[in-house]
PDB file of N, CA and C in Angstrom:
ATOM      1  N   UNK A   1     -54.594   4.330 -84.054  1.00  0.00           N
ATOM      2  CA  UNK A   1     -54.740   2.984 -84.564  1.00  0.00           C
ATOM      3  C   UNK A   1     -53.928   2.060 -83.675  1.00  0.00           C
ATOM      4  N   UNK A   2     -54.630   1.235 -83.237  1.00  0.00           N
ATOM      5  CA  UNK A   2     -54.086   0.175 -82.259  1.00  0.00           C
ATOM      6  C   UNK A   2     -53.484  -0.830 -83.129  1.00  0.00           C
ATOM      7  N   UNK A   3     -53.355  -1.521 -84.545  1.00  0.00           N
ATOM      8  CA  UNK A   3     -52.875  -2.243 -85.381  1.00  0.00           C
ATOM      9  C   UNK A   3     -51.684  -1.677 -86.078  1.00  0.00           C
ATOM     10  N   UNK A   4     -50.896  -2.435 -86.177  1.00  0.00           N
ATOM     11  CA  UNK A   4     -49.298  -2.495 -87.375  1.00  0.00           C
ATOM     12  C   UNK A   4     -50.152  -2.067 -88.378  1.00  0.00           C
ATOM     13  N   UNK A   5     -48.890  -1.632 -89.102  1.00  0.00           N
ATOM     14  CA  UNK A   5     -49.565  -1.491 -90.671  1.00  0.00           C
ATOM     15  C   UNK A   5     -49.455  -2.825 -91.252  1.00  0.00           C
ATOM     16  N   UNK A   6     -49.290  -3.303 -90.614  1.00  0.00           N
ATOM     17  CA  UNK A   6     -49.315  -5.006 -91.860  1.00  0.00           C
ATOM     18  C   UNK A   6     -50.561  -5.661 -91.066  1.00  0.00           C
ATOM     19  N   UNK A   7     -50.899  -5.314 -90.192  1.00  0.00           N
ATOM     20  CA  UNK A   7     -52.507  -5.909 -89.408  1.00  0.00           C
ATOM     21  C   UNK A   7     -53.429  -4.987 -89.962  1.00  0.00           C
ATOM     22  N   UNK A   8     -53.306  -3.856 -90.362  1.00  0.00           N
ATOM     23  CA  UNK A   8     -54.408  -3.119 -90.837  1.00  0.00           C
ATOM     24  C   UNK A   8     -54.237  -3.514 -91.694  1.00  0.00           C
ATOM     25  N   UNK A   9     -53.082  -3.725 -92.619  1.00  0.00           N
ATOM     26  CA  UNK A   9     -53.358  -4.562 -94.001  1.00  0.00           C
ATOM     27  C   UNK A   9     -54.158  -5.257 -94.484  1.00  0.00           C
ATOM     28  N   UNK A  10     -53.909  -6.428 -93.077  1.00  0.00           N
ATOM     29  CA  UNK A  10     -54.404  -8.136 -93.358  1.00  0.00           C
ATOM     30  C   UNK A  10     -56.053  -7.805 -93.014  1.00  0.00           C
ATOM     31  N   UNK A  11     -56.492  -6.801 -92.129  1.00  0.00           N
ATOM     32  CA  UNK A  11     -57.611  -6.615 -91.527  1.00  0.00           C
ATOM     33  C   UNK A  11     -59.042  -5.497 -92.697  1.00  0.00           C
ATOM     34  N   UNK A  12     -57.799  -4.575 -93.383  1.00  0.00           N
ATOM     35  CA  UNK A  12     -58.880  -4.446 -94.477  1.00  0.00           C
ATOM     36  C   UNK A  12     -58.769  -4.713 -95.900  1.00  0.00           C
ATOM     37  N   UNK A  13     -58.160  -5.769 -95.874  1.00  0.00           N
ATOM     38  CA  UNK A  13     -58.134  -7.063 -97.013  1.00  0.00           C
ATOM     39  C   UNK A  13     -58.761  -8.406 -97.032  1.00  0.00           C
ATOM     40  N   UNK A  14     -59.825  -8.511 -95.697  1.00  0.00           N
ATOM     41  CA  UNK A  14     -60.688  -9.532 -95.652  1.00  0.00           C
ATOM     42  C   UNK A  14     -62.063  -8.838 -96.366  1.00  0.00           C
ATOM     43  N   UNK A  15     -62.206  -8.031 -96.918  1.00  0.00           N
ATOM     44  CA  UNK A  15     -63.330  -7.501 -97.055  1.00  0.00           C
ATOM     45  C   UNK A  15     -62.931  -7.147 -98.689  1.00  0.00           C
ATOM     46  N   UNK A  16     -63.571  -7.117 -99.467  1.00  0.00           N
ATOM     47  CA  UNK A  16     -64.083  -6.746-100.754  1.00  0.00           C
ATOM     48  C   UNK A  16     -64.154  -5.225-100.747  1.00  0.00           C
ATOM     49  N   UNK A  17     -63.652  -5.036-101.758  1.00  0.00           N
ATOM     50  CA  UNK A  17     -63.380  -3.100-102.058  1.00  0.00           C
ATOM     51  C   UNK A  17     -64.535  -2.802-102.668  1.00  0.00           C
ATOM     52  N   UNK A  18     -65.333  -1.959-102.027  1.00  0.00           N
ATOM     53  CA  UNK A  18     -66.576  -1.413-102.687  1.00  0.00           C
ATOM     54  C   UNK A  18     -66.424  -0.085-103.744  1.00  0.00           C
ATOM     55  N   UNK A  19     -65.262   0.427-103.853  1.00  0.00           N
ATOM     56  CA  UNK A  19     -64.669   1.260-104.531  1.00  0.00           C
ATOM     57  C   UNK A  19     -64.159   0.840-105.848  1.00  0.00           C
ATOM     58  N   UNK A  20     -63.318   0.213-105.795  1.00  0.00           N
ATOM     59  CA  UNK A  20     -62.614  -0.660-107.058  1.00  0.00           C
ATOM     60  C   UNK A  20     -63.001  -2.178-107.228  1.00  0.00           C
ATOM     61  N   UNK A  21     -63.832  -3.006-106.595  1.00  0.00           N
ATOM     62  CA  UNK A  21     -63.689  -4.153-107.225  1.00  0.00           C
ATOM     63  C   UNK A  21     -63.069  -5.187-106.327  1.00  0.00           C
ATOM     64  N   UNK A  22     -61.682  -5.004-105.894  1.00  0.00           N
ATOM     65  CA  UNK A  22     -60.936  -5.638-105.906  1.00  0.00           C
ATOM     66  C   UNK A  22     -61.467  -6.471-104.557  1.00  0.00           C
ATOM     67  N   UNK A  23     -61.427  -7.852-104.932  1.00  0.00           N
ATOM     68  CA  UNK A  23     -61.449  -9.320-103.796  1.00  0.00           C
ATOM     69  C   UNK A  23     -60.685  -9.276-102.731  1.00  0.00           C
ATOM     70  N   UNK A  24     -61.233  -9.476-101.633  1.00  0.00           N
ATOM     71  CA  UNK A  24     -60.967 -10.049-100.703  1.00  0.00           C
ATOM     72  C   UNK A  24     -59.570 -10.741-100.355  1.00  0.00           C
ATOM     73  N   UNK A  25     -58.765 -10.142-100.053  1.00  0.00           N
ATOM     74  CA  UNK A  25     -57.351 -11.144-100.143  1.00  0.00           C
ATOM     75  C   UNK A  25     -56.451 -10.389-100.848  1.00  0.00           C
ATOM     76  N   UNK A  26     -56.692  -9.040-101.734  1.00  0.00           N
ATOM     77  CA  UNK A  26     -55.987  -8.364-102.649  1.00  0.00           C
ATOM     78  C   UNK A  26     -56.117  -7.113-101.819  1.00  0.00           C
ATOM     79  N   UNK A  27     -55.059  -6.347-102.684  1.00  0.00           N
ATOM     80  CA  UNK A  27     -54.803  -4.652-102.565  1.00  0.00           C
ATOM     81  C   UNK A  27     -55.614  -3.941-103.591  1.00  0.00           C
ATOM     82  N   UNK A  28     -56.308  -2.803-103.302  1.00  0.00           N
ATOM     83  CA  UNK A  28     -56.898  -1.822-104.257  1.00  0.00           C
ATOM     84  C   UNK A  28     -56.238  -1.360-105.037  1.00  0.00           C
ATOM     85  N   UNK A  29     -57.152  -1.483-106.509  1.00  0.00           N
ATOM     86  CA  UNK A  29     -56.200  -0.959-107.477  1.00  0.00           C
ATOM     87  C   UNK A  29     -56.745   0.418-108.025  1.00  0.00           C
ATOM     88  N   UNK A  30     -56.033   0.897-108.906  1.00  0.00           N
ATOM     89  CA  UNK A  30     -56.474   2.270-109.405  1.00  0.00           C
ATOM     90  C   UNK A  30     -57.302   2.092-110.480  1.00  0.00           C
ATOM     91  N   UNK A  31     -57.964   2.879-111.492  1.00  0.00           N
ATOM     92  CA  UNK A  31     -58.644   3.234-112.588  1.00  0.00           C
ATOM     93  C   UNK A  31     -57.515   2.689-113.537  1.00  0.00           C
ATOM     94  N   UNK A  32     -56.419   2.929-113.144  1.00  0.00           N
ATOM     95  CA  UNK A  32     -55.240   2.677-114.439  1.00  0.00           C
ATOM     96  C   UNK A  32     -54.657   0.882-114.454  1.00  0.00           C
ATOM     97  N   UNK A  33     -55.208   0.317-113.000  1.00  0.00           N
ATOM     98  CA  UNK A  33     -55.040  -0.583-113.424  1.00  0.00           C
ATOM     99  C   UNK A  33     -53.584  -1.435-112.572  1.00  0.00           C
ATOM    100  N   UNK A  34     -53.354  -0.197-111.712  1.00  0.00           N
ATOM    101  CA  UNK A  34     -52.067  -0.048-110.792  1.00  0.00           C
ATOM    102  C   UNK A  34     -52.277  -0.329-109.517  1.00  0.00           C
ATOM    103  N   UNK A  35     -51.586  -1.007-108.731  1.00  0.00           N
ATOM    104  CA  UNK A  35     -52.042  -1.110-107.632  1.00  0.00           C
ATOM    105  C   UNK A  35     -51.771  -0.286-106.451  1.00  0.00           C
ATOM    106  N   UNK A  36     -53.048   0.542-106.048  1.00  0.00           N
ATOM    107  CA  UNK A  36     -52.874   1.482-105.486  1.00  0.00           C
ATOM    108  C   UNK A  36     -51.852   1.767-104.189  1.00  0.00           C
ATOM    109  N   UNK A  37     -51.784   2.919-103.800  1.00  0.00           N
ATOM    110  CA  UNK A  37     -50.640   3.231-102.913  1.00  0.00           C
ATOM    111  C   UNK A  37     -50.922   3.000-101.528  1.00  0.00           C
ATOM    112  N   UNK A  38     -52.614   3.250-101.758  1.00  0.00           N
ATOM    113  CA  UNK A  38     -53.395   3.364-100.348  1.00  0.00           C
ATOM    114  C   UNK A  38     -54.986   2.154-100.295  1.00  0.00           C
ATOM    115  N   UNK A  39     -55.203   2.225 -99.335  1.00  0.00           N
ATOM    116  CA  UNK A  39     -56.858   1.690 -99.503  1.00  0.00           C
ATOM    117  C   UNK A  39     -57.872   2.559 -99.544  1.00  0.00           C
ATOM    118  N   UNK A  40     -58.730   2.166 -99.936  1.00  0.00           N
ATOM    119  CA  UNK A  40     -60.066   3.064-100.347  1.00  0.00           C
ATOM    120  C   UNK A  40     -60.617   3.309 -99.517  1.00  0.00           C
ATOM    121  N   UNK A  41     -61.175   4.610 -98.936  1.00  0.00           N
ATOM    122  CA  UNK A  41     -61.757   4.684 -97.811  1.00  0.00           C
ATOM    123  C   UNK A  41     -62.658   3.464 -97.850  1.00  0.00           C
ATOM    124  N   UNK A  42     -63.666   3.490 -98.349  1.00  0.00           N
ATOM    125  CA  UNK A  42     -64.884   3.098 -98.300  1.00  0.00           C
ATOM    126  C   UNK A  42     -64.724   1.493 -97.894  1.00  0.00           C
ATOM    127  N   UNK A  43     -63.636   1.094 -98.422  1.00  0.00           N
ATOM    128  CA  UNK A  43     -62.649  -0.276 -97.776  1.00  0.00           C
ATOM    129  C   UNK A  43     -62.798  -0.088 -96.433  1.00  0.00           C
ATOM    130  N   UNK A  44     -61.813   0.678 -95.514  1.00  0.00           N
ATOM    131  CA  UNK A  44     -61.100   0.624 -94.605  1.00  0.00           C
ATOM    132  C   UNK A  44     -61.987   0.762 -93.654  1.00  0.00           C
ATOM    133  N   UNK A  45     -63.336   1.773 -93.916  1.00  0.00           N
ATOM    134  CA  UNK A  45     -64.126   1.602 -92.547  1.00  0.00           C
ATOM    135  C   UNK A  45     -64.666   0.344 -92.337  1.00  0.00           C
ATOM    136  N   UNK A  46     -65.196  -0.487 -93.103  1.00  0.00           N
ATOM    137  CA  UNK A  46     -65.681  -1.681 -92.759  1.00  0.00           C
ATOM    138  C   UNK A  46     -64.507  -2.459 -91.636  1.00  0.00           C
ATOM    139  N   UNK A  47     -64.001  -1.600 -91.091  1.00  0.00           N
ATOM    140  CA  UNK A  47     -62.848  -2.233 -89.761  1.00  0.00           C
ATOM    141  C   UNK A  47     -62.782  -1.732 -89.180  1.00  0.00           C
ATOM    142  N   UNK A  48     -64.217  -2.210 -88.142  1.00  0.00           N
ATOM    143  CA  UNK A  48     -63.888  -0.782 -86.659  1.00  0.00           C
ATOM    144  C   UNK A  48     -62.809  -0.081 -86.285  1.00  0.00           C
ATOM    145  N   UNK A  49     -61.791  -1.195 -85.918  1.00  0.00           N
ATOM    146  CA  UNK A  49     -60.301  -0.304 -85.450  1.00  0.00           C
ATOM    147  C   UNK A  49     -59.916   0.867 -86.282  1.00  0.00           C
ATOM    148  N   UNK A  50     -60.249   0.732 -87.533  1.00  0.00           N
ATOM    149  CA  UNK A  50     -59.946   1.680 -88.567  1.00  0.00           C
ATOM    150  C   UNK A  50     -60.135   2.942 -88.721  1.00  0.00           C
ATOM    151  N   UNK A  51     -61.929   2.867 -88.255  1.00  0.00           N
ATOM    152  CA  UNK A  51     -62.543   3.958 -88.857  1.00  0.00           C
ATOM    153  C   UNK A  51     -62.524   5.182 -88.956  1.00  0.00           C
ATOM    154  N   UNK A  52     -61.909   5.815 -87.121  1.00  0.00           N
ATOM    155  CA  UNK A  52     -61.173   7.471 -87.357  1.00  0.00           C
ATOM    156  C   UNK A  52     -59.821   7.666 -88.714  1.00  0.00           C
ATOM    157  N   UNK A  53     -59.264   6.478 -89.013  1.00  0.00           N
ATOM    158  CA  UNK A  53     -58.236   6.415 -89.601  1.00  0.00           C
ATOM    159  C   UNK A  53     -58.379   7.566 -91.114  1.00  0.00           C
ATOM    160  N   UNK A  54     -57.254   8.605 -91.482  1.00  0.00           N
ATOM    161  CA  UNK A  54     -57.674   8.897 -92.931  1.00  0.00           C
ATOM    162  C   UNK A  54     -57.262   8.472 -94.172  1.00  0.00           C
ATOM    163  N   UNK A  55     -56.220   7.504 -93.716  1.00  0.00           N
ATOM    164  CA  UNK A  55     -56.044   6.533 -94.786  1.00  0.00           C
ATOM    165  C   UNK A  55     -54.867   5.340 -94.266  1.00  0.00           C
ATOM    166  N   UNK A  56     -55.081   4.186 -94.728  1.00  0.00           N
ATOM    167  CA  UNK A  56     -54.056   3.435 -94.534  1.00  0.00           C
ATOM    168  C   UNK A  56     -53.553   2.680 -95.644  1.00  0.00           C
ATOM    169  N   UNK A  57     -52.010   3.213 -95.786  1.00  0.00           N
ATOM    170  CA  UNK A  57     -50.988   2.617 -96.994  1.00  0.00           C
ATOM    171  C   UNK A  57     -51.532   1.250 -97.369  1.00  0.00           C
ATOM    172  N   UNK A  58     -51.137   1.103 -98.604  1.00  0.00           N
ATOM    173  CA  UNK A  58     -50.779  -0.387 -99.030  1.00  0.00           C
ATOM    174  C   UNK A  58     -48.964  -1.037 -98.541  1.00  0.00           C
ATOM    175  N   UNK A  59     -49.105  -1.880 -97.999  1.00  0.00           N
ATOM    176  CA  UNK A  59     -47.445  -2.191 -97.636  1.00  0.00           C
ATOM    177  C   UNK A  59     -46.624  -2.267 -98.895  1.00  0.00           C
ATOM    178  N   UNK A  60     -45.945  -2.293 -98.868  1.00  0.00           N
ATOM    179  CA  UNK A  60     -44.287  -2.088 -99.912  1.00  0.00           C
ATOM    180  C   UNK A  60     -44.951  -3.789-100.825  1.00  0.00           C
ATOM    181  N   UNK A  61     -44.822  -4.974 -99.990  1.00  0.00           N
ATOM    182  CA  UNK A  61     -44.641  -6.279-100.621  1.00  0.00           C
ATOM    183  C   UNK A  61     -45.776  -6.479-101.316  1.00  0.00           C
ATOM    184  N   UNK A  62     -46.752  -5.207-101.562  1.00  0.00           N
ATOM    185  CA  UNK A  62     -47.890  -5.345-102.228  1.00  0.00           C
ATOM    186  C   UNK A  62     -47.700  -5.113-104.055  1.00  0.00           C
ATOM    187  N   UNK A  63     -46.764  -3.907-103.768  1.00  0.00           N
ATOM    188  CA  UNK A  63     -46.172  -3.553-104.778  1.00  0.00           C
ATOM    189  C   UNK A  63     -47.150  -2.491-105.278  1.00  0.00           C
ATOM    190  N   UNK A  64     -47.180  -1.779-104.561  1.00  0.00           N
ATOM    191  CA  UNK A  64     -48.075  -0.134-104.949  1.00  0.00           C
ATOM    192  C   UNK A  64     -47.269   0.564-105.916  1.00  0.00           C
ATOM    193  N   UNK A  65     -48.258   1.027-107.077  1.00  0.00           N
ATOM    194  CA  UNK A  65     -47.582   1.603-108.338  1.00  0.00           C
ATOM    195  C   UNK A  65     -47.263   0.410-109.649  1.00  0.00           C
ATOM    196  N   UNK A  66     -47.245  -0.440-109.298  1.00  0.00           N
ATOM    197  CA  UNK A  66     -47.001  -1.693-110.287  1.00  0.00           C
ATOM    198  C   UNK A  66     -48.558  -2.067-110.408  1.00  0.00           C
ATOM    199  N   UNK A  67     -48.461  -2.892-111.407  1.00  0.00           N
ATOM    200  CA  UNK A  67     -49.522  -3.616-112.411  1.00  0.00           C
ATOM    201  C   UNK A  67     -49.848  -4.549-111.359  1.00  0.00           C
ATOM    202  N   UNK A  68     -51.530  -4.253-110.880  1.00  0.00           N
ATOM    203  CA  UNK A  68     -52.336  -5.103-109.914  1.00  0.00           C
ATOM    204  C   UNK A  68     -52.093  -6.286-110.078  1.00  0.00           C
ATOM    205  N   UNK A  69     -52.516  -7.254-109.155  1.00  0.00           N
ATOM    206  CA  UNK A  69     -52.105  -8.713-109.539  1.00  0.00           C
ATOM    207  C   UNK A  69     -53.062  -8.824-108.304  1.00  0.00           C
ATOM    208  N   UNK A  70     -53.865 -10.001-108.606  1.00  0.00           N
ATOM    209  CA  UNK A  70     -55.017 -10.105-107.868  1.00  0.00           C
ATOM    210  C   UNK A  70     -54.593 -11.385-106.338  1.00  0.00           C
ATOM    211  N   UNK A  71     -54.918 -10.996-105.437  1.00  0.00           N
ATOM    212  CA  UNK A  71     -53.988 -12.179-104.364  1.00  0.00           C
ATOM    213  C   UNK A  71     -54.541 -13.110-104.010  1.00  0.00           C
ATOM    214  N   UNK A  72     -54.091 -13.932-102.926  1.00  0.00           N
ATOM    215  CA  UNK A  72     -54.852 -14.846-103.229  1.00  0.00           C
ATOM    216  C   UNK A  72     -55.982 -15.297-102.074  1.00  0.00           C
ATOM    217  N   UNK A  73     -57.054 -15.846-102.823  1.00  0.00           N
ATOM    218  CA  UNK A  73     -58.241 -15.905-102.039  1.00  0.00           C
ATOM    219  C   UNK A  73     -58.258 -16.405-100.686  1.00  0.00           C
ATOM    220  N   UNK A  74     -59.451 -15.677 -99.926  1.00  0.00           N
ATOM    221  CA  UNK A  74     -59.351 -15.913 -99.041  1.00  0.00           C
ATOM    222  C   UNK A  74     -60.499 -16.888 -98.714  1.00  0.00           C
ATOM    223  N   UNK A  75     -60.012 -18.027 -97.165  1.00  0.00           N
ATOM    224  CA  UNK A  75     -61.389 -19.088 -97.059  1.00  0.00           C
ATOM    225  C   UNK A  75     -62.268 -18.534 -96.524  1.00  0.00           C
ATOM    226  N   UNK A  76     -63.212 -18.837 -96.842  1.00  0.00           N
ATOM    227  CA  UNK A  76     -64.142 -18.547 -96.281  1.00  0.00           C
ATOM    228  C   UNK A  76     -64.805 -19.431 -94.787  1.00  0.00           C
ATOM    229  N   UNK A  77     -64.971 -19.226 -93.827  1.00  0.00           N
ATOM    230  CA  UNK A  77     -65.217 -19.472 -93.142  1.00  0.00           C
ATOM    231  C   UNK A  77     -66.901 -19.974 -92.843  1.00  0.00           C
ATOM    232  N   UNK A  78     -67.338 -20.922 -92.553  1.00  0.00           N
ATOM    233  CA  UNK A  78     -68.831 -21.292 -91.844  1.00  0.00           C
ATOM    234  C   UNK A  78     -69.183 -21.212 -90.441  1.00  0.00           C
ATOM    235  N   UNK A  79     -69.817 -20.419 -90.362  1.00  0.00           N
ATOM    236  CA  UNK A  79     -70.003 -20.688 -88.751  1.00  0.00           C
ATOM    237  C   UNK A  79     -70.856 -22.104 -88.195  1.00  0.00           C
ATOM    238  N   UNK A  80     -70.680 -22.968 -87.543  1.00  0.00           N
ATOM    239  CA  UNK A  80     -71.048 -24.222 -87.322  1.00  0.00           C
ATOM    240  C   UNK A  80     -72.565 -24.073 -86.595  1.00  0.00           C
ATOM    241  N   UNK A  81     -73.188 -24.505 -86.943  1.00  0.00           N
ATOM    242  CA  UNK A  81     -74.906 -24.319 -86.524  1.00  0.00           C
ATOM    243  C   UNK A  81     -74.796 -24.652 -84.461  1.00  0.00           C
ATOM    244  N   UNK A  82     -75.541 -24.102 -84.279  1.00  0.00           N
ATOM    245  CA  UNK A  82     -75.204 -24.269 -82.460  1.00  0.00           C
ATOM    246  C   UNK A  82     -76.099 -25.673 -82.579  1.00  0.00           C
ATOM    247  N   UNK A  83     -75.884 -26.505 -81.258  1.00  0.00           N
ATOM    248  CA  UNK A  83     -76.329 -27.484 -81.445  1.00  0.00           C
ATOM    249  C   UNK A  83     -77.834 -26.979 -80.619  1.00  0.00           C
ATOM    250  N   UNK A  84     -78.263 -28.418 -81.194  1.00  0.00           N
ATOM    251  CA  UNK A  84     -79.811 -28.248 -81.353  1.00  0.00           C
ATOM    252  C   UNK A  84     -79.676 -29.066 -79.100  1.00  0.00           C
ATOM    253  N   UNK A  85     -80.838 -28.274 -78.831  1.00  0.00           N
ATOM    254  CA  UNK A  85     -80.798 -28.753 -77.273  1.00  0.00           C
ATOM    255  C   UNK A  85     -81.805 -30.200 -77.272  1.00  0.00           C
ATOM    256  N   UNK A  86     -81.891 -31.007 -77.826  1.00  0.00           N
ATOM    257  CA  UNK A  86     -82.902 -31.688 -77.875  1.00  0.00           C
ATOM    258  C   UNK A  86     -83.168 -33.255 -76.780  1.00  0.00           C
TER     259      UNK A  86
END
């Protein structure tokens, strides 16, 4: 992995957890409701750099093991229409 663990963080936390739910901007949580220790696979490949990876932690300031708390959203971005050649 060519990324910090706080860039793999930020990098598979732009994406929506297809596992648990959890938004874009947040950490995966568990079944119990906890916020998990790790990310979900099924998360983490959606990040090329990632994908040999077999798991990557949740950081400490996430607060893995404590009661999820949902973070905060992320903007969304538009891509600006190319201009017209006219």
């Amino acid at each position: 992995m060519d990324l910090t663990p706080d860039q793999a963080a930020l990098a598979v936390e732009r994406h929506d957890c297809p596992n648990c739910d959890a938004p874009a901007g947040s950490a995966c949580r568990t079944r119990g409701g906890k916020t998990a220790a790790k990310y979900h696979t099924p998360r983490f490949v959606l990040v090329p750099a990632l994908r040999e990876e077999l798991e990557i932690p949740v950081p400490a300031d996430r607060l893995p093991g404590r009661v999820w708390k949902q973070g905060p959203a992320l903007a969304v971005s538009c891509p600006r229409p190319a201009p017209s050649g006219w």
